[in-house]
N, C-alpha and C. Protein backbone atom coordinates (compact mmCIF):
# COMPACT_ATOMS: atom_id res chain seq x y z
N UNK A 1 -13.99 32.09 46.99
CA UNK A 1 -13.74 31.02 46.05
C UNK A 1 -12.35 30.48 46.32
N UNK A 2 -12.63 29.28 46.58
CA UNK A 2 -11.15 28.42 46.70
C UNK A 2 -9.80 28.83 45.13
N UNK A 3 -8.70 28.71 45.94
CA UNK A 3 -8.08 28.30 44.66
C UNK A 3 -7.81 27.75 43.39
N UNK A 4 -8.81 26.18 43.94
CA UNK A 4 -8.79 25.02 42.98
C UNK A 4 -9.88 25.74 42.49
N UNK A 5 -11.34 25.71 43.22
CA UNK A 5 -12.38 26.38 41.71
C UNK A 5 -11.76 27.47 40.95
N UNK A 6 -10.49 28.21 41.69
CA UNK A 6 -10.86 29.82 40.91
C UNK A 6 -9.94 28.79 39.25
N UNK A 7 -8.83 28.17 39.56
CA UNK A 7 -8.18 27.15 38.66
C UNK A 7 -9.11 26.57 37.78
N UNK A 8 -10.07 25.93 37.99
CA UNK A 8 -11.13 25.20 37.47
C UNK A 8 -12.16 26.22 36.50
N UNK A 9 -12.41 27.04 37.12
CA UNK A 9 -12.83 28.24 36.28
C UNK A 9 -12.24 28.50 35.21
N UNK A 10 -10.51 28.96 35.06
CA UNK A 10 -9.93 29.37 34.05
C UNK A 10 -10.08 28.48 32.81
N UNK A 11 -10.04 26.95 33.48
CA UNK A 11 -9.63 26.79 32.26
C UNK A 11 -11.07 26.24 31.68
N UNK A 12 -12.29 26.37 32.51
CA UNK A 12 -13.45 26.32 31.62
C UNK A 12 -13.88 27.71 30.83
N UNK A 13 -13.80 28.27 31.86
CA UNK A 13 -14.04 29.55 31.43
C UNK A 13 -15.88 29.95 32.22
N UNK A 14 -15.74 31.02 33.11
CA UNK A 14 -17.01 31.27 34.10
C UNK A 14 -17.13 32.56 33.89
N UNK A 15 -18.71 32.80 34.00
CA UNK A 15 -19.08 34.10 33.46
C UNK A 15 -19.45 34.74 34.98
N UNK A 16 -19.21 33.91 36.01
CA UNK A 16 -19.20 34.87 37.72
C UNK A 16 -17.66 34.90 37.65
N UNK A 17 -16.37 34.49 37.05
CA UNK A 17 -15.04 35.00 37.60
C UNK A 17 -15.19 36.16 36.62
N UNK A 18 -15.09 36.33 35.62
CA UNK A 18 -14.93 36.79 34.28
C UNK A 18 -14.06 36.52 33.39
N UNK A 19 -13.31 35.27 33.57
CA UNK A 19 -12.35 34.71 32.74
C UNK A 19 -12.70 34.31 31.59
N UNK A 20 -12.62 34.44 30.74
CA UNK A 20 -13.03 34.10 29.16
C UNK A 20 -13.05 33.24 28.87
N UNK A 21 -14.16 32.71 27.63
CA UNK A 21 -14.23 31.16 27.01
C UNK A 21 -13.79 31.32 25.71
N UNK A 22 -13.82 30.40 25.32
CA UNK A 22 -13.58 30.43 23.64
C UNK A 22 -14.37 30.95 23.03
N UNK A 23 -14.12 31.37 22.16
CA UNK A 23 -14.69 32.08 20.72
C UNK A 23 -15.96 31.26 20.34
N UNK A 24 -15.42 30.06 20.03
CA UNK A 24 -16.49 28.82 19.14
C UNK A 24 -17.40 28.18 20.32
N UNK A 25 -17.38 28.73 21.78
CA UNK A 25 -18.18 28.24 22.89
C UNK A 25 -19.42 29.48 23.06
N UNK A 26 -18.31 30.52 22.76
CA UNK A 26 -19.10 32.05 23.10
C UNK A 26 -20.57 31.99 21.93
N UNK A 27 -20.10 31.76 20.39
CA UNK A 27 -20.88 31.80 19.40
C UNK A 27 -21.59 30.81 19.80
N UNK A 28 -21.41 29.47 19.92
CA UNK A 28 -22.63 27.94 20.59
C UNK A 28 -23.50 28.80 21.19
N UNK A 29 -23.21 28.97 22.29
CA UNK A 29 -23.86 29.29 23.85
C UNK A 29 -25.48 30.56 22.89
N UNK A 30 -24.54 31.44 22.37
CA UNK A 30 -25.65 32.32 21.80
C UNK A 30 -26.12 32.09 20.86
N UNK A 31 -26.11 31.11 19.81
CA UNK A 31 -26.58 30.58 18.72
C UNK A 31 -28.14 29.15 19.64
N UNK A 32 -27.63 28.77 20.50
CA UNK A 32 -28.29 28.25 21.44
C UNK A 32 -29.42 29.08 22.28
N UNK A 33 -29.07 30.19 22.86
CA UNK A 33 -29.80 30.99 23.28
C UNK A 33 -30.83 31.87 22.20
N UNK A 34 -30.39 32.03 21.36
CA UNK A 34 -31.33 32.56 20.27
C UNK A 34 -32.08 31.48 19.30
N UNK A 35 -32.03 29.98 19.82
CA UNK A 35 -32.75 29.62 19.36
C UNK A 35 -32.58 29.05 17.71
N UNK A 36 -31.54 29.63 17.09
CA UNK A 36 -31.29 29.31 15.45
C UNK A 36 -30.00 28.16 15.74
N UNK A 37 -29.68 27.45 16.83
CA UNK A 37 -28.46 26.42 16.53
C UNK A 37 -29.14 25.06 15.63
N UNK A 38 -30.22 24.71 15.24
CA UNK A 38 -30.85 23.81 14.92
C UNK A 38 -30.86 24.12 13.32
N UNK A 39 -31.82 25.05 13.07
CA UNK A 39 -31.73 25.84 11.81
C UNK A 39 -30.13 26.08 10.69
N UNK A 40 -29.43 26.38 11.72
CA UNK A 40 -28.04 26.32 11.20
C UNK A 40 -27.54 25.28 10.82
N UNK A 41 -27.39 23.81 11.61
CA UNK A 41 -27.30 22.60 11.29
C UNK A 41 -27.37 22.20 10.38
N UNK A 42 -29.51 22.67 9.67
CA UNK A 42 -29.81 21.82 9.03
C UNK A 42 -29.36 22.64 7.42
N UNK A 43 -28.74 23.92 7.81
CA UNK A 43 -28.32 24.89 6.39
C UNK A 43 -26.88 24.19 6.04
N UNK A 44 -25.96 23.42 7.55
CA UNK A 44 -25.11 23.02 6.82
C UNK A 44 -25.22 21.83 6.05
N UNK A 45 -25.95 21.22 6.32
CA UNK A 45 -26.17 19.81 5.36
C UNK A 45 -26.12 20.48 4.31
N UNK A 46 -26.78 21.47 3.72
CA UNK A 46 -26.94 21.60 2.23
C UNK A 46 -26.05 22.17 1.83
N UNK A 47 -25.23 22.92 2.82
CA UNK A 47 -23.78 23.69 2.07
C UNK A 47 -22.69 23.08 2.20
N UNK A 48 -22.56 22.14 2.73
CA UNK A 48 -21.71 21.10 3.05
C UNK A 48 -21.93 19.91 2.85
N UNK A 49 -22.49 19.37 1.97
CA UNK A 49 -23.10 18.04 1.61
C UNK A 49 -21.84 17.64 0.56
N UNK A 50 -20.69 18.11 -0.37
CA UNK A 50 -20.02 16.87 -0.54
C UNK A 50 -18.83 16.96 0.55
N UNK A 51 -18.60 17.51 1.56
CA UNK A 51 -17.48 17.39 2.47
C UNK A 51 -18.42 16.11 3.16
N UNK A 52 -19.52 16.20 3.41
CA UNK A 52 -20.16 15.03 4.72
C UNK A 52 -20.31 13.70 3.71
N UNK A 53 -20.20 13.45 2.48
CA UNK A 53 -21.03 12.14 1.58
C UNK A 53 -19.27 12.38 0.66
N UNK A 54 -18.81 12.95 0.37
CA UNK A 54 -17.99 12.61 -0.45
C UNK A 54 -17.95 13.33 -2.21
N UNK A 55 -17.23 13.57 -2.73
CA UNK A 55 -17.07 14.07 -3.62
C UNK A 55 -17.51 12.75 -4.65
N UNK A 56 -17.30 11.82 -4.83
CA UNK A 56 -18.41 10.91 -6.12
C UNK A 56 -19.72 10.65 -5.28
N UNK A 57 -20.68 10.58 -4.53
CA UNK A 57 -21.67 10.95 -4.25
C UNK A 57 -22.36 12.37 -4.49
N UNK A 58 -21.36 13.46 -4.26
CA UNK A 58 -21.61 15.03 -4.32
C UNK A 58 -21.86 15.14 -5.79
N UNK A 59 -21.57 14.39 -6.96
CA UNK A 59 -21.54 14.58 -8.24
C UNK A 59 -22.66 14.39 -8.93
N UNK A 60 -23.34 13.27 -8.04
CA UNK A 60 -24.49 12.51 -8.83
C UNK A 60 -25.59 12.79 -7.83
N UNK A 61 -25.97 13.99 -6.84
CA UNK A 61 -26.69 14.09 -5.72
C UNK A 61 -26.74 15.57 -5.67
N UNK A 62 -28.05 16.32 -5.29
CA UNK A 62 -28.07 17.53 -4.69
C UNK A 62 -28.92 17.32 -3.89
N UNK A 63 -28.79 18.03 -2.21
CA UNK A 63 -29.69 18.16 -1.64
C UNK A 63 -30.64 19.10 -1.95
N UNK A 64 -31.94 19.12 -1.19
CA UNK A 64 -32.98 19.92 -2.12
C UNK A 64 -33.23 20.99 -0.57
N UNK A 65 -34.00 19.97 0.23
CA UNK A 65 -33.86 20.57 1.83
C UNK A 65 -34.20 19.61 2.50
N UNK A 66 -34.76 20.67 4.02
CA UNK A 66 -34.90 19.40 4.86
C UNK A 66 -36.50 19.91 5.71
N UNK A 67 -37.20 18.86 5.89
CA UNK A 67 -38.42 19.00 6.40
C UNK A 67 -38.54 18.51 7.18
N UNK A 68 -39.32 18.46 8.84
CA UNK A 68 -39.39 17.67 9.84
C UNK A 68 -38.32 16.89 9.91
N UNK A 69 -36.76 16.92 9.34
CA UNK A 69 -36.27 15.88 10.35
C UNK A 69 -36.13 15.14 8.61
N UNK A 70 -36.26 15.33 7.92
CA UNK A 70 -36.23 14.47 6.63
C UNK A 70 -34.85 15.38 5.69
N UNK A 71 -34.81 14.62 5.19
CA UNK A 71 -33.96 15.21 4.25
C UNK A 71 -33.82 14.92 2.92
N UNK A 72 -34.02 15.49 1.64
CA UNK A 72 -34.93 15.24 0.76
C UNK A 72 -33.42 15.69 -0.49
N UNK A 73 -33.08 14.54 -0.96
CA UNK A 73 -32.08 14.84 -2.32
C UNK A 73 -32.15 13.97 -3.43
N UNK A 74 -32.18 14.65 -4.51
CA UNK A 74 -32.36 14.76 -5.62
C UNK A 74 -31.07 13.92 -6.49
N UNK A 75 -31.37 12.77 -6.72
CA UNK A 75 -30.21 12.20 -7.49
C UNK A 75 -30.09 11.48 -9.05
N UNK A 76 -29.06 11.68 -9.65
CA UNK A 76 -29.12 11.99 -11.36
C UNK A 76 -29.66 11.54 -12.16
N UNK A 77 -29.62 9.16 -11.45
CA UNK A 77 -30.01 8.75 -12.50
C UNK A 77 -30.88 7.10 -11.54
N UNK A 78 -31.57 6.64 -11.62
CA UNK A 78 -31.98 5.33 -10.85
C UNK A 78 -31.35 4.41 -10.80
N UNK A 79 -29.96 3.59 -10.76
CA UNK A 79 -28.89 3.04 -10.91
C UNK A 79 -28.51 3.89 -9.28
N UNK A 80 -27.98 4.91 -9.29
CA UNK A 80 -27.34 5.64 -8.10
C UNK A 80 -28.58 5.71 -6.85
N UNK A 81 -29.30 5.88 -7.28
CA UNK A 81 -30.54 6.15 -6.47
C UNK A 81 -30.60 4.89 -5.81
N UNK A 82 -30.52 4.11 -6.74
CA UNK A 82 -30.69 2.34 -5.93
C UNK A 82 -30.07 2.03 -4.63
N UNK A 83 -28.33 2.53 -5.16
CA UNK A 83 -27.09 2.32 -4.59
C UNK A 83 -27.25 3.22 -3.49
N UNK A 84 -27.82 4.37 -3.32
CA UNK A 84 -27.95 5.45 -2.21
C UNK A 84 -28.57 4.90 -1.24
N UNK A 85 -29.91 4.60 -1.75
CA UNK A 85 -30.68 3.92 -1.27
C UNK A 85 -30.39 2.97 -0.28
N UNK A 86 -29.79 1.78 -0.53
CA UNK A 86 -29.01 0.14 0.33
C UNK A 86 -27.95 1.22 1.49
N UNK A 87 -27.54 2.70 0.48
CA UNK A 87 -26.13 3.10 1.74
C UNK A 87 -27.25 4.39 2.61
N UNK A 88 -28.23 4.39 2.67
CA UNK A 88 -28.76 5.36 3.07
C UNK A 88 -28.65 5.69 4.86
N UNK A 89 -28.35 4.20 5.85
CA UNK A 89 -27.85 4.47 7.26
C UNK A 89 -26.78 5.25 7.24
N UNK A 90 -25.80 4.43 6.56
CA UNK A 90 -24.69 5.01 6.63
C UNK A 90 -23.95 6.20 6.27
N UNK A 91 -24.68 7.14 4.97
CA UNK A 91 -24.98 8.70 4.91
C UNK A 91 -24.99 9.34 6.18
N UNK A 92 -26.54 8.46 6.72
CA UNK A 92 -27.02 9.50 7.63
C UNK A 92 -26.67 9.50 8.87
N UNK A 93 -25.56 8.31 9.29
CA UNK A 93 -24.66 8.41 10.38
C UNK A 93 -23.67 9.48 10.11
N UNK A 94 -23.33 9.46 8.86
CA UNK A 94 -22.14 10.35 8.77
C UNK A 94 -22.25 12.02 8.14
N UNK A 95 -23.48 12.06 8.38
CA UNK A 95 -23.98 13.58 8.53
C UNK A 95 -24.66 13.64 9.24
N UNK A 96 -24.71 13.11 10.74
CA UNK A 96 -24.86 13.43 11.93
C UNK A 96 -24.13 13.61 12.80
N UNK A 97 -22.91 12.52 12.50
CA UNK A 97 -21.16 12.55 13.01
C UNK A 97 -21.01 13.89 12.61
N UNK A 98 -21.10 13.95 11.32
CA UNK A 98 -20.29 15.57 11.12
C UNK A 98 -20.84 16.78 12.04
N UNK A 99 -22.06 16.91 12.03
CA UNK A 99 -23.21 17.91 12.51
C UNK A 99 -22.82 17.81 14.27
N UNK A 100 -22.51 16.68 14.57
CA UNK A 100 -22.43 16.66 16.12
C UNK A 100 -23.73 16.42 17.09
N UNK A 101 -24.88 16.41 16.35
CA UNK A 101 -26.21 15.81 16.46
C UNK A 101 -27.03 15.37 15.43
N UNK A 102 -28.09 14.62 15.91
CA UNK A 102 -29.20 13.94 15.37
C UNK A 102 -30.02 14.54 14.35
N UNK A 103 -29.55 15.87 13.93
CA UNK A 103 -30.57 16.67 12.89
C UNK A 103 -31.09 15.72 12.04
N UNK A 104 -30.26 15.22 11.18
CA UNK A 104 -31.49 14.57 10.18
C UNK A 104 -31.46 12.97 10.25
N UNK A 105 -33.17 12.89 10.47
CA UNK A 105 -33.86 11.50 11.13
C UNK A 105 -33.89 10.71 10.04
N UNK A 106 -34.02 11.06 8.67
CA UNK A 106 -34.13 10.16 7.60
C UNK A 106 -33.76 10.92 6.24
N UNK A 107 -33.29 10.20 5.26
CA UNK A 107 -33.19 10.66 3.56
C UNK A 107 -34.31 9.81 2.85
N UNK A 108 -34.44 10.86 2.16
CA UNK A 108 -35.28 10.54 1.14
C UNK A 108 -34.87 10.78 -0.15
N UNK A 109 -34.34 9.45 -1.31
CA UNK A 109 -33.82 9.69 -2.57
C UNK A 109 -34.66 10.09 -3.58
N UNK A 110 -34.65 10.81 -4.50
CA UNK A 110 -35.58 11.18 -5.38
C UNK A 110 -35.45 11.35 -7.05
């Protein structure tokens, strides 16, 4: 191995040098390999739903869960529901931004 790869290695981190990766790459990689990185995602929407929508949305909103790709929350009064409703792209851009993927394909207000 050249110099420059063995360099290139370090600072990715290669499991033929044995130089170490990060912590939060190590957990990905096996959360990926076992199959539950998807599942996890969709647990943070619900435990993290007023950090991703906001604390006056988080007030008048609970998520319930998520099914195929849907995402299904429960909100206080039909006035808000309306208003959710017209902002409903823009939620779901920004709890996909947060998530770092596409988990949830649509909301559904209720």
């Amino acid at each position: 191995m050249s110099a420059d790869a063995v360099r290139r290695a370090r600072r990715k981190g290669s499991k033929t040098t044995g130089y170490p990766v990060p912590a939060s790459q190590a957990i990905n990689e096996l959360l990926t390999a076992l199959g539950i990185d998807q599942t996890l995602r969709k647990f943070s929407v619900l435990t993290a739903w007023s950090d991703m929508v906001g604390e006056q949305i988080a007030r008048v909103t609970v998520p319930e869960r998520i099914e195929s790709g849907v995402l299904y929350v429960r909100v206080t009064t039909a006035p808000w529901r309306a208003e959710l409703s017209m902002k409903r792209l823009e939620i779901l851009q920004k709890i996909n931004r947060a998530l770092g993927a596409d988990v949830v394909k649509d909301i559904r207000f209720r």
